[in-house]
N, C-alpha and C. Protein backbone atom coordinates (compact mmCIF):
# COMPACT_ATOMS: atom_id res chain seq x y z
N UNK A 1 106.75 109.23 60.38
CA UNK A 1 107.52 109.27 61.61
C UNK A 1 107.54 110.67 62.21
N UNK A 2 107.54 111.88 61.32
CA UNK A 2 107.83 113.00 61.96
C UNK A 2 105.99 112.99 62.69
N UNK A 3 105.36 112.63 62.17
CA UNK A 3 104.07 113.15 62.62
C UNK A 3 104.16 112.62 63.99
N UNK A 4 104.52 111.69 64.43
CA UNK A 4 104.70 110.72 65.60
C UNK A 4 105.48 111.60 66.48
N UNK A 5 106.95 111.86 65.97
CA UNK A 5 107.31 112.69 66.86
C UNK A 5 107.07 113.95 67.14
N UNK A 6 106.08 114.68 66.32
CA UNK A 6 105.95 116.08 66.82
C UNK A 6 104.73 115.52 67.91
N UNK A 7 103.48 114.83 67.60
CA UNK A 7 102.70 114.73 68.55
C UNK A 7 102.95 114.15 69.56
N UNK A 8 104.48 112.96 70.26
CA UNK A 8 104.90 112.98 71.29
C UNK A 8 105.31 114.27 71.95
N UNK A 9 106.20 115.09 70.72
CA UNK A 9 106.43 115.83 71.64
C UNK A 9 105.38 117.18 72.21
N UNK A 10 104.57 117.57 71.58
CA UNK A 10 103.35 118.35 71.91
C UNK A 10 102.95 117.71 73.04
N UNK A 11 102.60 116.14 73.33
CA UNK A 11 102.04 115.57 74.66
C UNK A 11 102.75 115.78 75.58
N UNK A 12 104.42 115.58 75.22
CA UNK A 12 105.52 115.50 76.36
C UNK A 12 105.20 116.95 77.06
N UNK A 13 105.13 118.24 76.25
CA UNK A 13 105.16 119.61 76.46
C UNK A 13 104.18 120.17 77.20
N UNK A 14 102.84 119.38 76.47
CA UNK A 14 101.28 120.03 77.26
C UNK A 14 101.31 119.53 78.28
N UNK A 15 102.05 118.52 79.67
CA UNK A 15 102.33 117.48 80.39
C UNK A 15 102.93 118.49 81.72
N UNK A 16 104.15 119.35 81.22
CA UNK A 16 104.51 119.75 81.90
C UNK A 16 103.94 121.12 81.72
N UNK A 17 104.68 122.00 82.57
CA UNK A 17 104.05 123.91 83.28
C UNK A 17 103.59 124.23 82.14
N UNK A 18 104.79 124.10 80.55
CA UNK A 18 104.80 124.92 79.66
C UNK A 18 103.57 124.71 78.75
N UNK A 19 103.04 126.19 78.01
CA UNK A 19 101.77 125.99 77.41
C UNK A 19 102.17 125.05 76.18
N UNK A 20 100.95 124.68 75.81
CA UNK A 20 100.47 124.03 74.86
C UNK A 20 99.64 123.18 74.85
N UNK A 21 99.26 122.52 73.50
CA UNK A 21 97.95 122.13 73.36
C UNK A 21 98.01 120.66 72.20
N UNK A 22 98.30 119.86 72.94
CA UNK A 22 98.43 117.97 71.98
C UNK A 22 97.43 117.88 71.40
N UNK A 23 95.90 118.36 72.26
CA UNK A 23 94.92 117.82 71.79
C UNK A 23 94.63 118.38 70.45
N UNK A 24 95.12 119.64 69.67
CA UNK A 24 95.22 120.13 68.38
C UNK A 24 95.57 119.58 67.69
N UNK A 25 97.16 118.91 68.21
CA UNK A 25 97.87 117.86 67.32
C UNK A 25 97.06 116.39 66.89
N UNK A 26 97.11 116.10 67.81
CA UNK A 26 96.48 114.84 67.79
C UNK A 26 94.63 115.03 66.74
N UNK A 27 93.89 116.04 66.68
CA UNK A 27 92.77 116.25 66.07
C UNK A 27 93.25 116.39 64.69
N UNK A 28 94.32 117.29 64.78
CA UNK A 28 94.87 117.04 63.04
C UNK A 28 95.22 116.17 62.31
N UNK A 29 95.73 115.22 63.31
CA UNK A 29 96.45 113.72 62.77
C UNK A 29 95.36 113.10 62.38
N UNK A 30 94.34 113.03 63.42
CA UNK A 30 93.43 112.05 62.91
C UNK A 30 92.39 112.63 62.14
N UNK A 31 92.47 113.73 61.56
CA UNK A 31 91.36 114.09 60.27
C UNK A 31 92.45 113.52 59.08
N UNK A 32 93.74 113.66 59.14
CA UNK A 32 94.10 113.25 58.05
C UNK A 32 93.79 111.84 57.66
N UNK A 33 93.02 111.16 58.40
CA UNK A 33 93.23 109.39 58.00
C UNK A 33 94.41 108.84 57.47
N UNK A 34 95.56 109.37 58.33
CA UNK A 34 96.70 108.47 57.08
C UNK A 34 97.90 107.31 58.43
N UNK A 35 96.85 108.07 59.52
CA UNK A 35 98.26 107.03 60.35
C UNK A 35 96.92 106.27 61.45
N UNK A 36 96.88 105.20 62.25
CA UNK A 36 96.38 104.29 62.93
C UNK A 36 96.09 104.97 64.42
N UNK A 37 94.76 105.03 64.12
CA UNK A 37 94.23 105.48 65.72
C UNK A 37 94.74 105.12 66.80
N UNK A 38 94.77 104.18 66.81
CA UNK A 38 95.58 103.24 68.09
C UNK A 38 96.91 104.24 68.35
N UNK A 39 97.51 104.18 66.83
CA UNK A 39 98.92 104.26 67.61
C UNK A 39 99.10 105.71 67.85
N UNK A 40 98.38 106.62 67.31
CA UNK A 40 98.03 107.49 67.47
C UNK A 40 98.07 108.34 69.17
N UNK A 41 96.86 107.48 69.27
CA UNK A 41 96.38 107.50 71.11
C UNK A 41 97.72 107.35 72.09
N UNK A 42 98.36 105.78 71.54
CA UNK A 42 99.56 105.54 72.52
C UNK A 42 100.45 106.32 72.28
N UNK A 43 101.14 106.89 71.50
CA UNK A 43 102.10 107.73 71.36
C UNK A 43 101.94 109.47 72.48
N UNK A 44 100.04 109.61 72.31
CA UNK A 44 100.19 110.92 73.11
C UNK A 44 99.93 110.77 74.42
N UNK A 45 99.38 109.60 74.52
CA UNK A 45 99.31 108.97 75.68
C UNK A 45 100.64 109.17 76.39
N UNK A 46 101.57 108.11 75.81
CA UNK A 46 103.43 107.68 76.62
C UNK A 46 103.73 109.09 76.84
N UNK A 47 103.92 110.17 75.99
CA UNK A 47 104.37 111.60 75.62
C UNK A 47 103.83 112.14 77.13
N UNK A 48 102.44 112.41 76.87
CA UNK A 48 101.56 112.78 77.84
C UNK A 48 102.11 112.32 79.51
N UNK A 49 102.53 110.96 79.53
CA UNK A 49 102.69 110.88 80.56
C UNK A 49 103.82 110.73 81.20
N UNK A 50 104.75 110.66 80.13
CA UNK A 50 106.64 111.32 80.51
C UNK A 50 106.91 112.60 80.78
N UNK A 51 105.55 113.56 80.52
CA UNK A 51 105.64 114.70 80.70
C UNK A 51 105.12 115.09 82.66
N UNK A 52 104.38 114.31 82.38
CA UNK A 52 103.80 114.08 84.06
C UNK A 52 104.55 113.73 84.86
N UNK A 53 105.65 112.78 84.21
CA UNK A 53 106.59 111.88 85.37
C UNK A 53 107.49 113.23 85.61
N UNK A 54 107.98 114.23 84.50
CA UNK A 54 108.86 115.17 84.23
C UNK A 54 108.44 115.57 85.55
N UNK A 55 106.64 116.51 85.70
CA UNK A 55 106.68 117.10 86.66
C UNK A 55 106.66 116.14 88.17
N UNK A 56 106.24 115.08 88.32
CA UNK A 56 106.51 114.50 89.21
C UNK A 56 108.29 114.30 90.03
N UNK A 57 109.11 114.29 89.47
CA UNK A 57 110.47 114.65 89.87
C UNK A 57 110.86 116.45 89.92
N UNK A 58 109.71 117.11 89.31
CA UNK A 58 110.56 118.40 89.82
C UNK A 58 109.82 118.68 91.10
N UNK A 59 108.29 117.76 91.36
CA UNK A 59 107.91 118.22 92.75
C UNK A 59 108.58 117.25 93.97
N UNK A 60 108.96 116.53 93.69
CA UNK A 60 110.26 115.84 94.43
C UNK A 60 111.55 116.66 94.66
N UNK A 61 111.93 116.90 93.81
CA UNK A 61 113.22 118.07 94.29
C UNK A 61 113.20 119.27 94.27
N UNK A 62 112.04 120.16 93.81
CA UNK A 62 111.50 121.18 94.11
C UNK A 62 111.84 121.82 95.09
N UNK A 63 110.89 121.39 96.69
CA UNK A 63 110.37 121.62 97.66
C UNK A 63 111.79 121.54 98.54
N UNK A 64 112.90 121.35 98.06
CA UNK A 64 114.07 121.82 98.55
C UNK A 64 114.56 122.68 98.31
N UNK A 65 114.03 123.51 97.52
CA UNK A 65 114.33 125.25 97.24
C UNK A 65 112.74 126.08 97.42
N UNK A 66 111.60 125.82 98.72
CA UNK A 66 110.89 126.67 98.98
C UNK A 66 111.19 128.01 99.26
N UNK A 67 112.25 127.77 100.35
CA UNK A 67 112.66 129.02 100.72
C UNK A 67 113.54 130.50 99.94
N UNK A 68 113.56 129.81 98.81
CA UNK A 68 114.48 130.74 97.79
C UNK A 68 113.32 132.09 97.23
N UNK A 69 113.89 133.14 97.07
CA UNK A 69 112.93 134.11 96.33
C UNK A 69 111.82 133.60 95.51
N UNK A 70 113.11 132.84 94.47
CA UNK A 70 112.82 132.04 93.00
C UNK A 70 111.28 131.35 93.30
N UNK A 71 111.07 130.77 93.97
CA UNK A 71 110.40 129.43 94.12
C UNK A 71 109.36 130.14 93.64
N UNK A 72 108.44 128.86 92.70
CA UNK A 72 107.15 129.55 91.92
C UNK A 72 105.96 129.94 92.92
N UNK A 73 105.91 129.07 93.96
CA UNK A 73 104.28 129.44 94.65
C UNK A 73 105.02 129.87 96.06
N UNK A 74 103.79 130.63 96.67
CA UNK A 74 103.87 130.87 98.04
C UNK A 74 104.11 130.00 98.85
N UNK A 75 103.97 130.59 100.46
CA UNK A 75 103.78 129.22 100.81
C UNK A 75 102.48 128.82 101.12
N UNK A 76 101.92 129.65 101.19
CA UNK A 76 100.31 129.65 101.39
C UNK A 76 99.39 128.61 100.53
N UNK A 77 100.41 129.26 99.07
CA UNK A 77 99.52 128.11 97.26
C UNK A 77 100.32 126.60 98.15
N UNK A 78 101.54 126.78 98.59
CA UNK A 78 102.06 125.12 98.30
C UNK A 78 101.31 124.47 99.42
N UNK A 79 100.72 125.34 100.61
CA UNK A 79 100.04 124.81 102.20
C UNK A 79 98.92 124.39 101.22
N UNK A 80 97.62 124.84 100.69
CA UNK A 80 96.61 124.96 99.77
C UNK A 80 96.78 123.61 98.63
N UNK A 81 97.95 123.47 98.10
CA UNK A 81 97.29 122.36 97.20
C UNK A 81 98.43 120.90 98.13
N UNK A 82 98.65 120.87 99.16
CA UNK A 82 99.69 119.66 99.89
C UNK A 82 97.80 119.50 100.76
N UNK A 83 96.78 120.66 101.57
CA UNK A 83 95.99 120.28 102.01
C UNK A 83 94.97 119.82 100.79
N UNK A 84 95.41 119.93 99.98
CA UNK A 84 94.02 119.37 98.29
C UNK A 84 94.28 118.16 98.55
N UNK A 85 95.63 117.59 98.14
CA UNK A 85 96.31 116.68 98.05
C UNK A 85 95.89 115.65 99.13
N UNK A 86 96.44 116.15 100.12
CA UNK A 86 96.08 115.08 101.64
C UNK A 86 94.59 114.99 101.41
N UNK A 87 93.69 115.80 101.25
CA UNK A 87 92.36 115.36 101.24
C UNK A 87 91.66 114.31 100.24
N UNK A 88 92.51 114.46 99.30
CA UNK A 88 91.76 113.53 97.99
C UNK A 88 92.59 112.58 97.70
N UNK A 89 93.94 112.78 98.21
CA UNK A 89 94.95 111.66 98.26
C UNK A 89 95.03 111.34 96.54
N UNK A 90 95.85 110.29 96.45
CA UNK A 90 95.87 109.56 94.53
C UNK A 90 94.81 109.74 94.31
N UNK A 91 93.79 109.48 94.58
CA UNK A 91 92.93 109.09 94.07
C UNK A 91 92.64 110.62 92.87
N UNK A 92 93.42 111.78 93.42
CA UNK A 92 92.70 113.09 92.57
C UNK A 92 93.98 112.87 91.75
N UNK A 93 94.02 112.15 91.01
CA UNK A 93 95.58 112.13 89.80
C UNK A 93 94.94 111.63 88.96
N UNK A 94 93.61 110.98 88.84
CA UNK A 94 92.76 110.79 87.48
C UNK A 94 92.25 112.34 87.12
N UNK A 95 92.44 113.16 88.05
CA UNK A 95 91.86 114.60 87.37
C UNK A 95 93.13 114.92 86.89
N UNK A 96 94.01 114.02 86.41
CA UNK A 96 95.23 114.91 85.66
C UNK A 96 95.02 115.55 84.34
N UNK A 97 94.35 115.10 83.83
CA UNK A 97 93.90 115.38 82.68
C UNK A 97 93.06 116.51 82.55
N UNK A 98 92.71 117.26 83.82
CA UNK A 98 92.19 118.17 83.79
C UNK A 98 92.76 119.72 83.12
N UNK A 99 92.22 120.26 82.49
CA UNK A 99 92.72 121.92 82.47
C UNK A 99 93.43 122.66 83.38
N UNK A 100 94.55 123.01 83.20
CA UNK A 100 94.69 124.19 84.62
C UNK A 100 94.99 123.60 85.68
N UNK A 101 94.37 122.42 86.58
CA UNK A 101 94.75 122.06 87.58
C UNK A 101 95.51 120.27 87.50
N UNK A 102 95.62 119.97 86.45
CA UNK A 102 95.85 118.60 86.06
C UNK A 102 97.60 118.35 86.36
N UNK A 103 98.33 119.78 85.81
CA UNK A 103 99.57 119.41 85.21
C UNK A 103 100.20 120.04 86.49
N UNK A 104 99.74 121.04 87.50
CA UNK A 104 99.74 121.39 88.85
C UNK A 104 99.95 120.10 89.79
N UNK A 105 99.04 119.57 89.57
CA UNK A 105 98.36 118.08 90.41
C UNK A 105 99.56 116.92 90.62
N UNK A 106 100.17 117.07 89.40
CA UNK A 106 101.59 115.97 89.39
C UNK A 106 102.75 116.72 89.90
N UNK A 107 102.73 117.89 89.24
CA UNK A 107 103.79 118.37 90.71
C UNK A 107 103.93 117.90 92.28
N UNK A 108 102.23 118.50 92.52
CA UNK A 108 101.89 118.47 93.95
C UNK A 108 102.30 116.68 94.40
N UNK A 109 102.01 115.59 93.68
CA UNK A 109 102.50 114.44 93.72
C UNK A 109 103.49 114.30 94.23
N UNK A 110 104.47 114.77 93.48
CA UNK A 110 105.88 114.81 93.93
C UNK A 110 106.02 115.03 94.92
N UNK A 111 105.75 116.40 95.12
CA UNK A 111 106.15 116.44 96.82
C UNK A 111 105.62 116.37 97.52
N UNK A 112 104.33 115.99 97.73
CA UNK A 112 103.76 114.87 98.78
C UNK A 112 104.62 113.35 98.52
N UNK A 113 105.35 113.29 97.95
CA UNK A 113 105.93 111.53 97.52
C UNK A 113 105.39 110.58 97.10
N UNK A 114 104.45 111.11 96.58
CA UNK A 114 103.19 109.75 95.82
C UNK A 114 104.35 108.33 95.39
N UNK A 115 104.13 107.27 96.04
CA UNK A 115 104.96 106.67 95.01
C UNK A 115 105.26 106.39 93.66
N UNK A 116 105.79 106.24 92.83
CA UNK A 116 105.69 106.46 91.78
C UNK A 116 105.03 105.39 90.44
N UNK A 117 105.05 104.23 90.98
CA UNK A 117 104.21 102.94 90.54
C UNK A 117 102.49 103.39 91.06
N UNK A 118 102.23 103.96 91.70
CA UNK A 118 100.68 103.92 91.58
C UNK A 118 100.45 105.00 90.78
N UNK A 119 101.22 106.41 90.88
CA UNK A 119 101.16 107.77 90.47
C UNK A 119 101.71 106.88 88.44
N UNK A 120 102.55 106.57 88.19
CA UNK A 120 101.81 105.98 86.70
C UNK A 120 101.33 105.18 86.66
N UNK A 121 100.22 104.69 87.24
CA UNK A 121 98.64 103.65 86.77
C UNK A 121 97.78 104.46 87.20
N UNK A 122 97.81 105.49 87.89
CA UNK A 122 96.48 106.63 87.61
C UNK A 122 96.77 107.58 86.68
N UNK A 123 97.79 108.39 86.39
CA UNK A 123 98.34 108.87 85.73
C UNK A 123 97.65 108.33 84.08
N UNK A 124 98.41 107.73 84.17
CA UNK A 124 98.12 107.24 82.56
C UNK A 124 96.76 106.49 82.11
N UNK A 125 96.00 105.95 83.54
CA UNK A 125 94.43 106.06 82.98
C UNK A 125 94.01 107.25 82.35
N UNK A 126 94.21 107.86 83.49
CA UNK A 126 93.89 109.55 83.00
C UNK A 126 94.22 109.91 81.78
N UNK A 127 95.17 110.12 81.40
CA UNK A 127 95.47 110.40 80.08
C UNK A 127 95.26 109.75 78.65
N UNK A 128 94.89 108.85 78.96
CA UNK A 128 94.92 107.77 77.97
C UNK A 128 93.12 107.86 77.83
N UNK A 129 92.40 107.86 78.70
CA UNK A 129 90.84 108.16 78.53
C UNK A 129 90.81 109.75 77.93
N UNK A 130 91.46 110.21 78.18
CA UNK A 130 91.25 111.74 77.51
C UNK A 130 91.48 112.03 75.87
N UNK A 131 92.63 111.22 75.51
CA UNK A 131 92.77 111.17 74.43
C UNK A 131 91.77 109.47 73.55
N UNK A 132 91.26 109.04 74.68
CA UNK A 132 90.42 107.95 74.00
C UNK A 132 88.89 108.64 73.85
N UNK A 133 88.82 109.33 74.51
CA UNK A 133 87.27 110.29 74.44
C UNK A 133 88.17 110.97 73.24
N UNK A 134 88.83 111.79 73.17
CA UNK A 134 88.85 112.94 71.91
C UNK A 134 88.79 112.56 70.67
N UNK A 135 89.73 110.86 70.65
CA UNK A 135 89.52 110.84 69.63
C UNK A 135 88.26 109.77 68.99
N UNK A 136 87.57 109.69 69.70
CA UNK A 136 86.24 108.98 69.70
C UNK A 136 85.49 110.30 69.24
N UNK A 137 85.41 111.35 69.85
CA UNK A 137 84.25 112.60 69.56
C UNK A 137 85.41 113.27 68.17
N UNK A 138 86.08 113.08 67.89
CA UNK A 138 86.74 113.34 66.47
C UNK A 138 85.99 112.49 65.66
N UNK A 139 86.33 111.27 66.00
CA UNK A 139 86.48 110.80 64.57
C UNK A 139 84.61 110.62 63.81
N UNK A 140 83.84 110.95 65.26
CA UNK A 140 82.25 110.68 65.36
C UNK A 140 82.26 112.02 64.30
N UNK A 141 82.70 112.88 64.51
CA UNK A 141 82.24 113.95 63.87
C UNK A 141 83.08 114.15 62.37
N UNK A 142 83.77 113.29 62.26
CA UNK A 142 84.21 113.59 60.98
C UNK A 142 83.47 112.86 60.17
């Protein structure tokens, strides 16, 4: 059980701003052979993508404190990824899973207002193929 919950919570964590890295967790779990691929996957999967929904509500209520010092991006970065956004529309939320610009991407969701029923069924394709490739090229190589 603890293994379950540390690698939810590593997914929940790598999901949102803050660093980290599931896909470590999850490579360790499954060299050990002692717990079920499957459930494995779904656990960093759900994690993975409660962490997304996380940032999806802070870019929803975010963008009501642009104008504060505080606020993380310019306005220039938030003009820059709202015109990413409008250009590629949902459809760029299967690159969530991307490096660097993935966990950005669900913010930007938010406050464009993606609704939130399509934003988790791309969402969690995304994530769920990422950790279905990893642990496919894991377990090939073990």
């Amino acid at each position: 059980m603890i293994a379950y919950l540390s690698l939810f919570a590593a997914a929940l964590v790598a999901a949102t701003i803050l660093p980290m890295q599931s896909e470590a967790v999850l490579v360790g779990l499954l060299a050990t052979s002692t717990h079920p691929v499957a459930a494995l996957i779904l656990v960093a999967t759900v994690g993975n993508v409660l962490g997304s929904v996380i940032n999806w509500y802070l870019g929803r209520y975010l963008l009501n404190y642009k104008d504060r010092r505080w606020f993380p991006t310019s306005e220039r970065q938030l003009a820059r990824a709202q015109g990413w956004y409008h250009r590629y529309g949902r459809w760029s939320l299967l690159g969530s899973w991307l490096p660097l610009i993935g966990d950005p991407l669900t913010v930007v969701a938010g406050i464009m207002r993606e609704p939130l029923g399509p934003f988790l069924i791309l969402v969690t394709i995304a994530k769920a193929s990422r950790y279905l490739v990893l642990a496919a090229a894991t377990l090939a190589w073990l």
